[in-house]
C-alpha atoms as a PDB file:
ATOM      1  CA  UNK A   1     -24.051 -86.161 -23.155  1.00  0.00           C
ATOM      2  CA  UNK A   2     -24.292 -82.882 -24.955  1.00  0.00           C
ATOM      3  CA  UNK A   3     -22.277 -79.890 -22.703  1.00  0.00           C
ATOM      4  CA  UNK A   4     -24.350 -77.902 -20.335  1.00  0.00           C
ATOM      5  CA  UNK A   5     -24.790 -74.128 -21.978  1.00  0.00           C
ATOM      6  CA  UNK A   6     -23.974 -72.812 -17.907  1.00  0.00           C
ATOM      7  CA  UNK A   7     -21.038 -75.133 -17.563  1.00  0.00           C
ATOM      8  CA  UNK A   8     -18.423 -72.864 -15.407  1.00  0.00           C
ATOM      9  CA  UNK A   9     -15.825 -75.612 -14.970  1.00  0.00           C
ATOM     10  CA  UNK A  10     -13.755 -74.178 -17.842  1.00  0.00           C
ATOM     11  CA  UNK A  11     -13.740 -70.891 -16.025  1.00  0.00           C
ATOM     12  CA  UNK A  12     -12.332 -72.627 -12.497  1.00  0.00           C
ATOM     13  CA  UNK A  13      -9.562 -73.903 -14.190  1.00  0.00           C
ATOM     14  CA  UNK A  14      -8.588 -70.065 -15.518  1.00  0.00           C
ATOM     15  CA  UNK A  15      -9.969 -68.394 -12.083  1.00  0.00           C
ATOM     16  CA  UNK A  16      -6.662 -68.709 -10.426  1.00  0.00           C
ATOM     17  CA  UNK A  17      -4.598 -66.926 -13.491  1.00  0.00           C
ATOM     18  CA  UNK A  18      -7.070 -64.288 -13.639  1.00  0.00           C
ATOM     19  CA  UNK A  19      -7.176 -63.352 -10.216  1.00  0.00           C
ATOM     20  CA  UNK A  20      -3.487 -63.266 -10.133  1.00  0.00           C
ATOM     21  CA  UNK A  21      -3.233 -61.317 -13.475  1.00  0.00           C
ATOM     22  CA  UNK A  22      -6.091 -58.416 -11.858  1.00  0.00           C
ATOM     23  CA  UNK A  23      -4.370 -58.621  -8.372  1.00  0.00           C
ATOM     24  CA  UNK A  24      -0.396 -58.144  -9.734  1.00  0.00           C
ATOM     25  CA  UNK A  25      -1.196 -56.080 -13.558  1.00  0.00           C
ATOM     26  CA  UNK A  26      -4.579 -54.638 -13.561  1.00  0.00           C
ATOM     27  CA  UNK A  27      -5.274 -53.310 -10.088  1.00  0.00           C
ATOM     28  CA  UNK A  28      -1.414 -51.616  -9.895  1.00  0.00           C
ATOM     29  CA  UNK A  29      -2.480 -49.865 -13.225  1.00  0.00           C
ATOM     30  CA  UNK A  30      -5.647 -48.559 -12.292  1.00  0.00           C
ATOM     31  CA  UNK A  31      -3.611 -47.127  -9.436  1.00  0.00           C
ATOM     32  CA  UNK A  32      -1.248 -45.851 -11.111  1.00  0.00           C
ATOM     33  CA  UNK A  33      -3.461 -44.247 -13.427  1.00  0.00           C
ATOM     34  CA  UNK A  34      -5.429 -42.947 -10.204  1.00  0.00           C
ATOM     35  CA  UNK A  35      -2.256 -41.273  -9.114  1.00  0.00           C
ATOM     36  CA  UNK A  36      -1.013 -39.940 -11.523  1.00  0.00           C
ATOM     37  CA  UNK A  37      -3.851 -36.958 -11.580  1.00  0.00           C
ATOM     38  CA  UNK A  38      -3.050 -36.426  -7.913  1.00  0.00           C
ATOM     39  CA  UNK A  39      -0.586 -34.502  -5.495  1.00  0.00           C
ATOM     40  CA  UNK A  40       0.510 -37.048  -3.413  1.00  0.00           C
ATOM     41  CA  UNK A  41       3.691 -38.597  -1.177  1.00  0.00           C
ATOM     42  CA  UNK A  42       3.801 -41.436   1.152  1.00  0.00           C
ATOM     43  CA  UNK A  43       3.589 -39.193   4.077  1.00  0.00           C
ATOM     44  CA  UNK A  44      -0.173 -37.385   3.351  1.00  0.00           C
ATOM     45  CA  UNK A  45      -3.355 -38.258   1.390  1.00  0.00           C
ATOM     46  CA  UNK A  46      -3.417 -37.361  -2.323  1.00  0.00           C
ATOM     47  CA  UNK A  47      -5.211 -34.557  -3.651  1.00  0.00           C
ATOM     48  CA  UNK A  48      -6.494 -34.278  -7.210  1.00  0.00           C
ATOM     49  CA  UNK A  49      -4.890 -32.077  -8.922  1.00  0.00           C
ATOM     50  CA  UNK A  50      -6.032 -33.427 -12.916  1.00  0.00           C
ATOM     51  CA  UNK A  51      -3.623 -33.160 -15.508  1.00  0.00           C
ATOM     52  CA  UNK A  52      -0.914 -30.743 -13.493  1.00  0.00           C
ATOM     53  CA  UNK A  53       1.348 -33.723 -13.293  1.00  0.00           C
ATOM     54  CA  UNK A  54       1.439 -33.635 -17.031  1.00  0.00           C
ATOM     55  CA  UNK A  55       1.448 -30.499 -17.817  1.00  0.00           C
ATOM     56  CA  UNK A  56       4.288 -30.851 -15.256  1.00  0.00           C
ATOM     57  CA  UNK A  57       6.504 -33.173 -16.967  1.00  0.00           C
ATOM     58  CA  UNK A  58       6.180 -31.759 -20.521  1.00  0.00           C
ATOM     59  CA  UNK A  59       7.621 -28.526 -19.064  1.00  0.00           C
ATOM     60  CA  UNK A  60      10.374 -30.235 -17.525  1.00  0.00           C
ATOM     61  CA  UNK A  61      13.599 -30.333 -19.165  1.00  0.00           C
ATOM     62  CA  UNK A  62      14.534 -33.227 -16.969  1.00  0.00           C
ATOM     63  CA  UNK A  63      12.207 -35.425 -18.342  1.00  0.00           C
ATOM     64  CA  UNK A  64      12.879 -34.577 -21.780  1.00  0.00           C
ATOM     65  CA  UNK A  65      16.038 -35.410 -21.574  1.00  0.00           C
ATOM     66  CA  UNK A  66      15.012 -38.737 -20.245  1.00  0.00           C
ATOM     67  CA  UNK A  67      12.751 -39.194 -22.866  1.00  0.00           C
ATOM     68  CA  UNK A  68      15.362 -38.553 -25.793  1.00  0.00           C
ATOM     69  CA  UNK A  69      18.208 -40.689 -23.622  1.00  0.00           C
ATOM     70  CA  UNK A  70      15.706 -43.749 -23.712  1.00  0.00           C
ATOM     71  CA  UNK A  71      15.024 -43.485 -27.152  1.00  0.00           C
ATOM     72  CA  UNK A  72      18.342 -42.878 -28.654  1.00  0.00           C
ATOM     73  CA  UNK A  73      19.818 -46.348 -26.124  1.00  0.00           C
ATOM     74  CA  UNK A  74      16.820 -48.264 -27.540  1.00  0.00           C
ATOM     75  CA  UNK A  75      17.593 -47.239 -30.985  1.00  0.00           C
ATOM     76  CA  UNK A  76      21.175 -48.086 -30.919  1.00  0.00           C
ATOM     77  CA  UNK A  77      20.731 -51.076 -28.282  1.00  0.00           C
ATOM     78  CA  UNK A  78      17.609 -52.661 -30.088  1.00  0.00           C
ATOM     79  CA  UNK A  79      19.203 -53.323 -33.862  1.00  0.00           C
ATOM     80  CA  UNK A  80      22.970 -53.966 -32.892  1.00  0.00           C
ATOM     81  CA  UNK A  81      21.392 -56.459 -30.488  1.00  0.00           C
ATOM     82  CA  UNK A  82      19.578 -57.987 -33.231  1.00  0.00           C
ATOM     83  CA  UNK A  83      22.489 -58.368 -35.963  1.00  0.00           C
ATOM     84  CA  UNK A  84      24.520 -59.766 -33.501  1.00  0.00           C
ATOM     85  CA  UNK A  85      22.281 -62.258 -31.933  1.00  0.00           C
ATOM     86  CA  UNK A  86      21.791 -63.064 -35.385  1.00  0.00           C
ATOM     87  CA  UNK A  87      25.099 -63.836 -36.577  1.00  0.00           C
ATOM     88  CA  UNK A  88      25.667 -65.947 -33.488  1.00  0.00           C
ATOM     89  CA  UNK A  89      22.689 -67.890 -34.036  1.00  0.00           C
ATOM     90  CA  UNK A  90      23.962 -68.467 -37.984  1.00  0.00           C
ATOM     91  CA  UNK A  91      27.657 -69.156 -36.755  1.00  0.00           C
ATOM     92  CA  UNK A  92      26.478 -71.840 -33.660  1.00  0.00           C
ATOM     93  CA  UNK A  93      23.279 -73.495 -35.483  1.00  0.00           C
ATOM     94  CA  UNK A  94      25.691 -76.665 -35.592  1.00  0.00           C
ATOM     95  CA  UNK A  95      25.246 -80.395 -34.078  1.00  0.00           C
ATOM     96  CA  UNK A  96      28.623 -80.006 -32.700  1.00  0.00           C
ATOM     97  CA  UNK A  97      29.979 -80.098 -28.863  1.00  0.00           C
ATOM     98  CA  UNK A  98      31.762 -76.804 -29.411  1.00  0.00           C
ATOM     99  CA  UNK A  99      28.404 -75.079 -30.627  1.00  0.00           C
ATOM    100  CA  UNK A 100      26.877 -76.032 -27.785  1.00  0.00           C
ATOM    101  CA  UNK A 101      29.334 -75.150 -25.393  1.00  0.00           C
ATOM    102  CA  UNK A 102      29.303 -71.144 -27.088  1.00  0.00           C
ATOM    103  CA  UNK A 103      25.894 -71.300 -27.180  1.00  0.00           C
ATOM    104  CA  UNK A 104      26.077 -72.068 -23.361  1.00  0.00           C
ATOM    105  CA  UNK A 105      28.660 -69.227 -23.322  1.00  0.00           C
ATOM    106  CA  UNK A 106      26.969 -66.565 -24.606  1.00  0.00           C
ATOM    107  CA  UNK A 107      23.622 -67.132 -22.691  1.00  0.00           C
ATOM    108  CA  UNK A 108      25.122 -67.750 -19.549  1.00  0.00           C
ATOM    109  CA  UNK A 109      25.343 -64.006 -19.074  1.00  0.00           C
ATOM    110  CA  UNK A 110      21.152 -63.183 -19.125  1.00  0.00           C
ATOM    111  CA  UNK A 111      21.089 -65.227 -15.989  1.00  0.00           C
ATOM    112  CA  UNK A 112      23.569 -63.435 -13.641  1.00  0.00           C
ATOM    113  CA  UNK A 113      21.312 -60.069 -11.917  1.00  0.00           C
ATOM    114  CA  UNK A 114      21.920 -56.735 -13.094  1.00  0.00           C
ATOM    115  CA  UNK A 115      24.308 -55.910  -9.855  1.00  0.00           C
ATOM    116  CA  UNK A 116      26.329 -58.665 -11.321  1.00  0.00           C
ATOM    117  CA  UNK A 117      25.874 -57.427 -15.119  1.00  0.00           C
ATOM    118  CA  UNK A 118      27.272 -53.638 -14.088  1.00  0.00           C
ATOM    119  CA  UNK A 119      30.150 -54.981 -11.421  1.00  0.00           C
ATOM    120  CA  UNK A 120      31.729 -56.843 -14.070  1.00  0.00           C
ATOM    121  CA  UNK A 121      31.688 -53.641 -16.629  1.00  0.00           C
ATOM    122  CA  UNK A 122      32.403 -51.294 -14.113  1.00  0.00           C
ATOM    123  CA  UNK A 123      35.694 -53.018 -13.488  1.00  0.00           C
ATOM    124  CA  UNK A 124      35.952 -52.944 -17.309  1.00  0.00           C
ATOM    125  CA  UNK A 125      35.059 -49.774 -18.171  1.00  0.00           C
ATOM    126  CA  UNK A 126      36.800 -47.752 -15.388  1.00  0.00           C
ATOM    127  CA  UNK A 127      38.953 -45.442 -16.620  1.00  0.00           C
ATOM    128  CA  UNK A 128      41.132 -44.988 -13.384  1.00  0.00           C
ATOM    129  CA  UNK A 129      41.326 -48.950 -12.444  1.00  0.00           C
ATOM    130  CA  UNK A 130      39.364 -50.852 -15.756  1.00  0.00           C
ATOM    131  CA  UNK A 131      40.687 -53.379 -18.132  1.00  0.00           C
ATOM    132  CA  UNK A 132      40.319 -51.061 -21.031  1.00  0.00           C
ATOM    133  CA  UNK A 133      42.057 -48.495 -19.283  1.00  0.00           C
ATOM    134  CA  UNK A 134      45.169 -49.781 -17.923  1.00  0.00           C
ATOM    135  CA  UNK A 135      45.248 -51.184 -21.412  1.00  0.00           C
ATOM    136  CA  UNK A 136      45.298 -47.743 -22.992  1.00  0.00           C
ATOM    137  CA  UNK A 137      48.000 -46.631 -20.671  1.00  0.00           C
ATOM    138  CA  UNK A 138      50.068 -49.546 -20.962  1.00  0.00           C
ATOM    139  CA  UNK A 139      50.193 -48.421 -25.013  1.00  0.00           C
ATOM    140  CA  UNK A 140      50.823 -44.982 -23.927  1.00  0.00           C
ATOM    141  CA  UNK A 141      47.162 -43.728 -24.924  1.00  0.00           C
ATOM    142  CA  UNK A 142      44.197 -41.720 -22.823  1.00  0.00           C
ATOM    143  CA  UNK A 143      41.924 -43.841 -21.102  1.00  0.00           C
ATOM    144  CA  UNK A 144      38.551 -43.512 -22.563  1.00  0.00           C
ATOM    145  CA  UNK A 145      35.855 -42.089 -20.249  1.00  0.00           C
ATOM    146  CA  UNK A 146      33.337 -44.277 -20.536  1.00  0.00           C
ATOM    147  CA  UNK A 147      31.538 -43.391 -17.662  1.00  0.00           C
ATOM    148  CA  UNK A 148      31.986 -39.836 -17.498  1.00  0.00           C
ATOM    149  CA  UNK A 149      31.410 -38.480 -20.917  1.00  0.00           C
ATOM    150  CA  UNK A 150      28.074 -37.982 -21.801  1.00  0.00           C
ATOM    151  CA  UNK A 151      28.419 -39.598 -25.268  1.00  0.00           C
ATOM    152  CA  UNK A 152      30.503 -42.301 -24.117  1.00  0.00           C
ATOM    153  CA  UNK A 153      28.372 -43.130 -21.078  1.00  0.00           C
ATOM    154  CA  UNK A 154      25.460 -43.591 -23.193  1.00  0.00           C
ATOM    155  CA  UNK A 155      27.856 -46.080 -25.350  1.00  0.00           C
ATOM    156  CA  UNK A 156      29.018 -47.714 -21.939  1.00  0.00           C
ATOM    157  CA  UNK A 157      25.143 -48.460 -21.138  1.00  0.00           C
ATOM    158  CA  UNK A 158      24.938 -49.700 -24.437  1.00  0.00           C
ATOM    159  CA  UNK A 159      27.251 -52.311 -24.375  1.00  0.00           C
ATOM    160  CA  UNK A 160      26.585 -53.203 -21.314  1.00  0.00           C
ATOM    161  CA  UNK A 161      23.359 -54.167 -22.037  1.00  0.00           C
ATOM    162  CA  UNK A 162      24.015 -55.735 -25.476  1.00  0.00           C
ATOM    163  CA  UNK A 163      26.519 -57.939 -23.681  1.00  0.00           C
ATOM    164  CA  UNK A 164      23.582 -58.786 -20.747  1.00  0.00           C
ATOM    165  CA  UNK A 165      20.535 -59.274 -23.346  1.00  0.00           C
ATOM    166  CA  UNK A 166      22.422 -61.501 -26.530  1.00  0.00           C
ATOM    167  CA  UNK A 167      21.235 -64.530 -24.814  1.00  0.00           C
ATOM    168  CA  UNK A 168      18.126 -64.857 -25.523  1.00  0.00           C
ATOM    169  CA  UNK A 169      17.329 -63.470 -29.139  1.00  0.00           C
ATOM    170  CA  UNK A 170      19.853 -65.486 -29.986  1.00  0.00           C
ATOM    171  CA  UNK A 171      18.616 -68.781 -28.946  1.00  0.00           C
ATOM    172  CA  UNK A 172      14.797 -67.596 -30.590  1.00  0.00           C
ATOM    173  CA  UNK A 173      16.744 -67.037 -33.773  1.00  0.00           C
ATOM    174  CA  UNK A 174      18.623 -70.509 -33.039  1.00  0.00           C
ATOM    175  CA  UNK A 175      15.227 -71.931 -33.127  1.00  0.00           C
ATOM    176  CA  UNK A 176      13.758 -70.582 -35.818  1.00  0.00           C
ATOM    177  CA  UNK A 177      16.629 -71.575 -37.579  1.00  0.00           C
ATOM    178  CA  UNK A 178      15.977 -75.123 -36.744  1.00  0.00           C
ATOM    179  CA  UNK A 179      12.455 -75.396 -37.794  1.00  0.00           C
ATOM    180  CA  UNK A 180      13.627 -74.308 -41.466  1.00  0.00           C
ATOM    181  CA  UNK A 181      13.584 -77.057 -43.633  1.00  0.00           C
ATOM    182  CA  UNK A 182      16.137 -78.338 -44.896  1.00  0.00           C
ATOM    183  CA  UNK A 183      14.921 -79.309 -48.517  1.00  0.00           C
ATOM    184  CA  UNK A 184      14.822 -75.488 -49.286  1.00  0.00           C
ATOM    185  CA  UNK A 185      18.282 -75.089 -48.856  1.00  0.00           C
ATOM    186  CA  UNK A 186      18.616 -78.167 -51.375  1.00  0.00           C
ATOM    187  CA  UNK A 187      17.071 -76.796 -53.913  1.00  0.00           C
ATOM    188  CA  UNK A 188      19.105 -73.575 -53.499  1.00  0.00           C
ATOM    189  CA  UNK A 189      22.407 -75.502 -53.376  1.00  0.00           C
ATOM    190  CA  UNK A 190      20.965 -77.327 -56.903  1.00  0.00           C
ATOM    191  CA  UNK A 191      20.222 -73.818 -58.775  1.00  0.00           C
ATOM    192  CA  UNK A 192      23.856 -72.915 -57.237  1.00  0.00           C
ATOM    193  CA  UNK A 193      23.113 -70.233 -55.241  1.00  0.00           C
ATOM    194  CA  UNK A 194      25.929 -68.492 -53.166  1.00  0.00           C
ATOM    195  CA  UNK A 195      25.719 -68.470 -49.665  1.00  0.00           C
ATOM    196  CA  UNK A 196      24.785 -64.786 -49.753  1.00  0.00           C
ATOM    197  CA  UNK A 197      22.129 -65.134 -51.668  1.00  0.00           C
ATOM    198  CA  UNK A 198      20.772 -68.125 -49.790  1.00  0.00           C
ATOM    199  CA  UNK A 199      20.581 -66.241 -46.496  1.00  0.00           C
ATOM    200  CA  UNK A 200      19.476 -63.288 -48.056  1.00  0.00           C
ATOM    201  CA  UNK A 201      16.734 -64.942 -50.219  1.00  0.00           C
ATOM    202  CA  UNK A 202      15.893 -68.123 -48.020  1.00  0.00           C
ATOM    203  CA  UNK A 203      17.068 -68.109 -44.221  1.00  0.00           C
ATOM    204  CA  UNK A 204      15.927 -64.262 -43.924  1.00  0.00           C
ATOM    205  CA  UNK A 205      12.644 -64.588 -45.084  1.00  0.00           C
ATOM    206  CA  UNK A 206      11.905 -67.774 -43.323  1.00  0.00           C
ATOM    207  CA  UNK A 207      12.845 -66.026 -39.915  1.00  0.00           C
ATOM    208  CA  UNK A 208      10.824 -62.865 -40.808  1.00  0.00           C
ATOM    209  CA  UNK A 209       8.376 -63.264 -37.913  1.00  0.00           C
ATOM    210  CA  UNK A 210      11.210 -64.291 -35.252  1.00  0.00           C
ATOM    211  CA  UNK A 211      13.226 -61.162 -36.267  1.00  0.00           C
ATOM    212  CA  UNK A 212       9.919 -59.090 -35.907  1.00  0.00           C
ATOM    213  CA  UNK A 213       9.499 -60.842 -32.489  1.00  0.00           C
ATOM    214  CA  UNK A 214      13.147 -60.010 -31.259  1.00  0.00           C
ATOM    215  CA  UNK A 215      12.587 -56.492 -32.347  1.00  0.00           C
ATOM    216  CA  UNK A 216       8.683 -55.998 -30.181  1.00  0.00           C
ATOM    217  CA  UNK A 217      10.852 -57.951 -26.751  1.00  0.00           C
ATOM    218  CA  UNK A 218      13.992 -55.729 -27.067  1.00  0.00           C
ATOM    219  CA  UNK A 219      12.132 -52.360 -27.645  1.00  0.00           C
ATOM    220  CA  UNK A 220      10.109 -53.295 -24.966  1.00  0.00           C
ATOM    221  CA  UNK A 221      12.399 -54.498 -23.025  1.00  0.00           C
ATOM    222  CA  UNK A 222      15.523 -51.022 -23.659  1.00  0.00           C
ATOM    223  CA  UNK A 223      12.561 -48.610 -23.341  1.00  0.00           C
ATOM    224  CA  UNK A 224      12.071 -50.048 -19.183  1.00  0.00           C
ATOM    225  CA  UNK A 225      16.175 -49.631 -18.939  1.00  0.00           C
ATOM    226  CA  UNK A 226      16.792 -49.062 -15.140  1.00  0.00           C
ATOM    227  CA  UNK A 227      19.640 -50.883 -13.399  1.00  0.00           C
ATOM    228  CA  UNK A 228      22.607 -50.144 -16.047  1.00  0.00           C
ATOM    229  CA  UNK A 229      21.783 -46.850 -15.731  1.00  0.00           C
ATOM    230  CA  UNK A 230      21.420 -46.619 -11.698  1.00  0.00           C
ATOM    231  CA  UNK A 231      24.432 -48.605 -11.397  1.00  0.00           C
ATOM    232  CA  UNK A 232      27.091 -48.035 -13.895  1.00  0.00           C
ATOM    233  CA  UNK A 233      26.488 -44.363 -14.278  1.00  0.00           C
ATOM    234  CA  UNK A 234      24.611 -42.820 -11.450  1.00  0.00           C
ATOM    235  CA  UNK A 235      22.204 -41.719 -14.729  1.00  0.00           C
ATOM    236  CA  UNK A 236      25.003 -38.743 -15.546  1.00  0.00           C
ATOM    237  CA  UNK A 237      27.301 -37.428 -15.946  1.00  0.00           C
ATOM    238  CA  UNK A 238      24.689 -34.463 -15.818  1.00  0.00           C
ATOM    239  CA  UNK A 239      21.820 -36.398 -16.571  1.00  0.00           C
ATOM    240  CA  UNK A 240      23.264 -37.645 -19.764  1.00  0.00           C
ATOM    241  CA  UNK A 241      22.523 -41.402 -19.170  1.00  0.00           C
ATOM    242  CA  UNK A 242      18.941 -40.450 -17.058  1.00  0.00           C
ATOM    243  CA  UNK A 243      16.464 -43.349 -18.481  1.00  0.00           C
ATOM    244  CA  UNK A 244      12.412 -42.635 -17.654  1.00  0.00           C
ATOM    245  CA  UNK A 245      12.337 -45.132 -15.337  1.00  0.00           C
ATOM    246  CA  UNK A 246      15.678 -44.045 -13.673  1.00  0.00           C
ATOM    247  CA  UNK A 247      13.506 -40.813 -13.786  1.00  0.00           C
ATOM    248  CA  UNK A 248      10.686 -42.623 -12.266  1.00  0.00           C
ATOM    249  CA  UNK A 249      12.542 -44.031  -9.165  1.00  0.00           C
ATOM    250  CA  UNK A 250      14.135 -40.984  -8.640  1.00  0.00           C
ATOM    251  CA  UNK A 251      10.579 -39.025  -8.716  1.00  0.00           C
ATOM    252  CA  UNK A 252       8.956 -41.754  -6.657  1.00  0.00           C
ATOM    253  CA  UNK A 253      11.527 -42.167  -3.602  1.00  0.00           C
ATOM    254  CA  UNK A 254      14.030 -39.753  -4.093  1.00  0.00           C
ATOM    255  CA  UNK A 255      11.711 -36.968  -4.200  1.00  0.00           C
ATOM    256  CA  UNK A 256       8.765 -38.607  -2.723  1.00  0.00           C
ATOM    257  CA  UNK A 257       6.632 -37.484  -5.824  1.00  0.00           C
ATOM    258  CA  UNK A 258       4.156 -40.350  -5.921  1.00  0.00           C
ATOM    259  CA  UNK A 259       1.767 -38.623  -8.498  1.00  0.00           C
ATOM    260  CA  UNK A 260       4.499 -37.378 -10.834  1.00  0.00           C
ATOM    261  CA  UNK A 261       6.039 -40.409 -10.814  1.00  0.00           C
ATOM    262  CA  UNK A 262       3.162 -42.146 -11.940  1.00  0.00           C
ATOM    263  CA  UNK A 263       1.896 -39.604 -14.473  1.00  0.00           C
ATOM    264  CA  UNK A 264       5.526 -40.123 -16.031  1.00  0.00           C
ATOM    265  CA  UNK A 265       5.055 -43.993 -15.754  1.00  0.00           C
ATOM    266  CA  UNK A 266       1.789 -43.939 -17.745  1.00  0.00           C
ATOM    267  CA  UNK A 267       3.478 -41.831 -20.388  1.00  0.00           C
ATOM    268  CA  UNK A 268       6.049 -44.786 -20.620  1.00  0.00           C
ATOM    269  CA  UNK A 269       3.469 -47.348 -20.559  1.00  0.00           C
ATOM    270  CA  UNK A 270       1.539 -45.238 -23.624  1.00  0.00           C
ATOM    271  CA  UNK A 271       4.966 -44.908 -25.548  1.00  0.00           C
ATOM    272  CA  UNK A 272       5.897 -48.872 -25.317  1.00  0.00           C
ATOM    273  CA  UNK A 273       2.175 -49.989 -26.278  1.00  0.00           C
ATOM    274  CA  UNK A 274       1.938 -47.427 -28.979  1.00  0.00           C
ATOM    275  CA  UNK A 275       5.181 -48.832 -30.203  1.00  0.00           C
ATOM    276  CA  UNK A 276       4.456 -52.559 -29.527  1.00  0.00           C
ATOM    277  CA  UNK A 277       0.632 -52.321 -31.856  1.00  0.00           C
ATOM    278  CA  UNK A 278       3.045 -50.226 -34.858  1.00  0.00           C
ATOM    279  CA  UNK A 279       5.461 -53.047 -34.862  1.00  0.00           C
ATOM    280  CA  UNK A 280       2.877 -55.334 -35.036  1.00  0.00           C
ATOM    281  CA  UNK A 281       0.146 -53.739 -37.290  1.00  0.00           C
ATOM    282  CA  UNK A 282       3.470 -53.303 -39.649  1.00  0.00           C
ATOM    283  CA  UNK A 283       4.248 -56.634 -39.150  1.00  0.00           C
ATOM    284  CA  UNK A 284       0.499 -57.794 -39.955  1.00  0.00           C
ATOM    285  CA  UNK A 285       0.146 -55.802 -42.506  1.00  0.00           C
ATOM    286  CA  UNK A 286       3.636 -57.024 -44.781  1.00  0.00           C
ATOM    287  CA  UNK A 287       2.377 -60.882 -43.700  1.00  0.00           C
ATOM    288  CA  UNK A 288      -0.762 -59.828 -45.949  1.00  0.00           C
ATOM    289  CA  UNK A 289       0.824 -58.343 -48.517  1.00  0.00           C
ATOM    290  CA  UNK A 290       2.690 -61.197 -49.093  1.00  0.00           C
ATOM    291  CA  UNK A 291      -0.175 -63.900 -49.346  1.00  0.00           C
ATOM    292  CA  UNK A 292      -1.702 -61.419 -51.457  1.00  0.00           C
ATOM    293  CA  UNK A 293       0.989 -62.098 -54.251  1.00  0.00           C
END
């Protein structure tokens, strides 16, 4: 029986997704967007006030710094995270009890909460009471203020985070490592290539689209940076370690802001899906390239 051109039954099974996806992602957006060209708190009605919120937060030296504290974690978050999830994927890609045990290791630690995450670094990174800095007294050294120095706060966030977040690049690099095959790294053990040369010439390549795909999650992913920052730092000393969406929260229910809050959340939401399309059009555009040699 040939299929019916008004057959909806394809659409019933998709119905409930798409109400869910318009009721949690699109509605709050168009809201958000909405508010974000008004004056508003949770105590009055809004009024529109157009792009004032904007104008607003470009003038504001407090979101600036925000802006540049965001980008400068993601930048040194997003590529350390990367090599090192990397290297742990090369180092534990083994059929052997003890890989699997470090491989449960390592991404044990993306499933504890962020409360968790920053308790465990503040008593770390403390300079009064921490590991590190009873260490450095017991050798006769300055404790490091990691949480207190604006460079080395930003550093403390940092590794925080790296430490958090390995888990899972690391096991999407352990699989693309699996689905490799293994023939190719016959015939570069037969033309008696090094091992240098084999992961620079074979395994890199190969995982070219996985690496691209770590890179899109994690800047993603350290441009919405929130709960190190609330937590471990407070977002200072004097702003230093402020994130946007630290910024955000503060704006929204510290100050009660609602609109300028939002008009800064749609300039993060801009930033991360300008990003995201470069990445990808980048990406897109080397995958073509190569076919076309």
């Amino acid at each position: 029986m040939a299929a019916r051109g008004n057959d909806w039954t394809g659409l019933l099974f998709v119905l409930p997704f798409l109400l869910t996806y318009l009721v949690v992602l699109i509605y709050p957006l168009l809201i958000g967007i909405a508010l974000s060209f008004q004056r508003v708190d949770l105590f009055s009605d809004g009024i529109f006030v157009g792009f004032e919120n904007y104008g607003r937060l470009f003038a504001d030296a407090s979101f600036r710094q925000a802006v540049w504290n965001t980008f400068t974690l993601a930048l040194t978050i997003v590529p350390l995270l990367t090599v090192i999830a990397l290297g742990l994927a090369l180092a534990l890609n083994r059929a052997t009890g003890g890989a699997a045990v470090f491989r449960g290791m390592f991404f044990s630690s993306s499933v504890l909460s962020v409360t968790i995450v920053t308790l465990i670094w503040r008593f770390v990174l403390a300079p009064d009471a921490g590991l590190l800095g009873e260490a450095a007294t017991a050798l006769g050294a300055e404790p490091i203020p990691f949480l207190s120095h604006p460079t080395w706060s930003l550093w403390a966030l940092a590794i925080t985070t790296i430490w958090w977040s390995v888990g899972l690049p690391m096991m999407l690099f352990l699989a693309g490592l699996q689905q490799i095959p293994g023939d190719i790294y016959e015939a570069a053990a037969l033309d008696r290539a090094s091992k240098w040369t084999t992961f620079w010439r074979v395994t890199l390549p190969s995982l070219r689209r996985t690496v691209v795909l770590v890179i899109m999650l994690q800047t993603a992913a350290q441009l919405q940076i929130f709960g190190q920052a609330q937590l471990l730092t407070g977002g200072g000393p004097g702003g230093a370690t402020r994130t946007m969406v630290l910024f955000i929260f503060e704006g929204a229910f510290g100050r009660w802001e609602l609109g300028y809050a939002a008009a800064a959340a749609e300039i993060l939401f801009l930033l991360i899906v300008l990003l995201t399309l470069t990445q990808y059009a980048a990406t897109m555009r080397g995958s073509e390239d190569e076919r076309g040699r």
